[in-house]
Protein backbone atom coordinates (compact mmCIF):
# COMPACT_ATOMS: atom_id res chain seq x y z
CA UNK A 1 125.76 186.02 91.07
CA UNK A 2 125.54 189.77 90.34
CA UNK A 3 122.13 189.84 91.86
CA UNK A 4 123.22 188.41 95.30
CA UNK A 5 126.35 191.26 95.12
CA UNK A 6 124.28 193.83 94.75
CA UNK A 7 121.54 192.64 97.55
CA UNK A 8 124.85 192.44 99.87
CA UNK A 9 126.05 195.87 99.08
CA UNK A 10 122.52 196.99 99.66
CA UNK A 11 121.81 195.68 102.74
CA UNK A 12 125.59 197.05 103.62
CA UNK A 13 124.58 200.91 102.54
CA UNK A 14 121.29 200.54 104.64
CA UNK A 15 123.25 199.15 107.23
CA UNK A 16 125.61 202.43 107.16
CA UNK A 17 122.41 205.07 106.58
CA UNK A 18 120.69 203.38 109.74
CA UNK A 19 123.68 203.74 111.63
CA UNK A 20 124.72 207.70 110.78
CA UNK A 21 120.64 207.89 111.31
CA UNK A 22 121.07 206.46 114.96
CA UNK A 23 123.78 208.45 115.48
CA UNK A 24 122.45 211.67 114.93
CA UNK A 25 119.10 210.63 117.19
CA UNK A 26 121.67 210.10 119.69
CA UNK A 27 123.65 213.41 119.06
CA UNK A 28 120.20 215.29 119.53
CA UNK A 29 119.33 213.22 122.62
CA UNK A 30 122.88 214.40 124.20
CA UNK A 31 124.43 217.50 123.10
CA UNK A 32 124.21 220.68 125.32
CA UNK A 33 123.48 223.48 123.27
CA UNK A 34 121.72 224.18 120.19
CA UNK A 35 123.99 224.86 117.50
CA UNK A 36 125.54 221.44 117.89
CA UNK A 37 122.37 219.92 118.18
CA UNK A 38 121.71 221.57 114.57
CA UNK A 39 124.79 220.14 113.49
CA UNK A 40 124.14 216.84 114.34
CA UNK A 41 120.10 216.95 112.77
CA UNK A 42 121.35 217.78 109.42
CA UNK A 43 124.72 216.46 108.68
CA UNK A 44 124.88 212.91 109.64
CA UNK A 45 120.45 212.44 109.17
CA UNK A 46 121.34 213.56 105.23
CA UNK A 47 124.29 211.57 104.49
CA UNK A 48 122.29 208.49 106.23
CA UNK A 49 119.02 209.19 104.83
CA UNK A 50 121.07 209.10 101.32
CA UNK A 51 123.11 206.16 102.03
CA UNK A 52 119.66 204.50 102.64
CA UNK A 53 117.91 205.65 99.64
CA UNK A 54 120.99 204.51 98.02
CA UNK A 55 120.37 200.79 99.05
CA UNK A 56 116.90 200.79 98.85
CA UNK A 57 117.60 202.02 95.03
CA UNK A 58 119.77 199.03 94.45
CA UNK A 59 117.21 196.65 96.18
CA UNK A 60 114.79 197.47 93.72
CA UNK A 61 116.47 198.16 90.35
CA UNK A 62 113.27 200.08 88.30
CA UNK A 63 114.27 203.05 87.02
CA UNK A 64 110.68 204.91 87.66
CA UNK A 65 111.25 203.63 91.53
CA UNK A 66 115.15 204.81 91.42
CA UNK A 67 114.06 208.30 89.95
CA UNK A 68 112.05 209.04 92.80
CA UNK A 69 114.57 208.05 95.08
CA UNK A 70 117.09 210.27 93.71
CA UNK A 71 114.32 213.17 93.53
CA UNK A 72 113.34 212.90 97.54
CA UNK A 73 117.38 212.33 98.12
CA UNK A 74 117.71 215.75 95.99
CA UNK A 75 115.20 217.60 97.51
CA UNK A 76 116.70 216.86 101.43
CA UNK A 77 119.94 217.72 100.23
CA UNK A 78 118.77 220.84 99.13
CA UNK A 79 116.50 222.01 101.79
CA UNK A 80 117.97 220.77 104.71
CA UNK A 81 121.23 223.35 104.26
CA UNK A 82 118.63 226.09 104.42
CA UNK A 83 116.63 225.02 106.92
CA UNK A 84 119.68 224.38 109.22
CA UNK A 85 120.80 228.10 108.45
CA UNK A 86 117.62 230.05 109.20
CA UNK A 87 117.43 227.93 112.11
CA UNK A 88 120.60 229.24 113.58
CA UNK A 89 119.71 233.01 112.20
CA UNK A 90 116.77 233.07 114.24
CA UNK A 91 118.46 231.56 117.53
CA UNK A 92 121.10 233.80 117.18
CA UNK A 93 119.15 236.80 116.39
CA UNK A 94 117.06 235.85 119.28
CA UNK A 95 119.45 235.57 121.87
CA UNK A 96 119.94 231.85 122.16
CA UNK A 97 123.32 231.58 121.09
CA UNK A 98 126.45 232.96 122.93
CA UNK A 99 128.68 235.09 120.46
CA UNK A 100 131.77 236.12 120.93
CA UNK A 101 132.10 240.41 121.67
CA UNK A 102 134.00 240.76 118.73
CA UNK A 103 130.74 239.01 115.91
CA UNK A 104 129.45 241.16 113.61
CA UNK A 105 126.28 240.23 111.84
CA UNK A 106 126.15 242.54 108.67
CA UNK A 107 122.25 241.50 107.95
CA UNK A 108 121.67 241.97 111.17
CA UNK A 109 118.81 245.22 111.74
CA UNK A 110 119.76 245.98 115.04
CA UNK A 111 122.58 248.64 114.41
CA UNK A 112 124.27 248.39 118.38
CA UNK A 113 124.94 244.73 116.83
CA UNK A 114 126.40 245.27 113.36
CA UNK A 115 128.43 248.42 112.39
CA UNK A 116 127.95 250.21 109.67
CA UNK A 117 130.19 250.03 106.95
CA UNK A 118 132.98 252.74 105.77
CA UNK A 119 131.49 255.10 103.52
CA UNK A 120 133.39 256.21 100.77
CA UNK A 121 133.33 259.46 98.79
């Protein structure tokens, strides 16, 4: 009996990561600009991709196949952050982004961009 719950909740997590995963194909299919195009590539394709390494864990219940698992779903979580960010560094640092006339990027190198800071005595 505990075998048959836990092939039903893992069909029902890879269920809900194929889902947020056809979501977010969808969200890059329709939204207009970049940044929420971004937005939809990393959040919802990581929490899917999880949820589905997640059931796919449970289907097979060997702890040498469920350690790899959690080391690819460790890896995405950790790299996909970063990727996202430098992503939107680069599009806004190459003029693909509308800002607001009021940003200030502090890292940026381009000083008619970012103002200097106070100096002090």
């Amino acid at each position: 009996m505990t075998g048959q719950l836990l092939d039903l909740f893992s069909a029902l997590l890879l269920l809900a990561g194929s889902l947020l995963c056809l979501c977010a194909a969808v969200g890059l299919a329709r939204f207009p600009d970049l940044l929420s195009r971004m937005h939809t590539a990393t959040k919802p394709q990581v929490l899917g991709l999880v949820l589905v390494l997640l059931g796919t864990g449970l289907g097979m219940r060997s702890g040498l196949d469920v350690g790899m698992l959690v080391l690819v779903a460790v890896f995405q979580l950790l790299t996909t952050p970063v990727a996202s960010h430098m992503m939107s560094r680069s599009a806004m640092r190459a003029g693909q982004v509308s800002l607001p006339k009021d940003f200030r990027d502090l890292g940026c190198e381009d000083s008619s961009r970012a103002e200097s800071p106070p100096e002090d005595m």
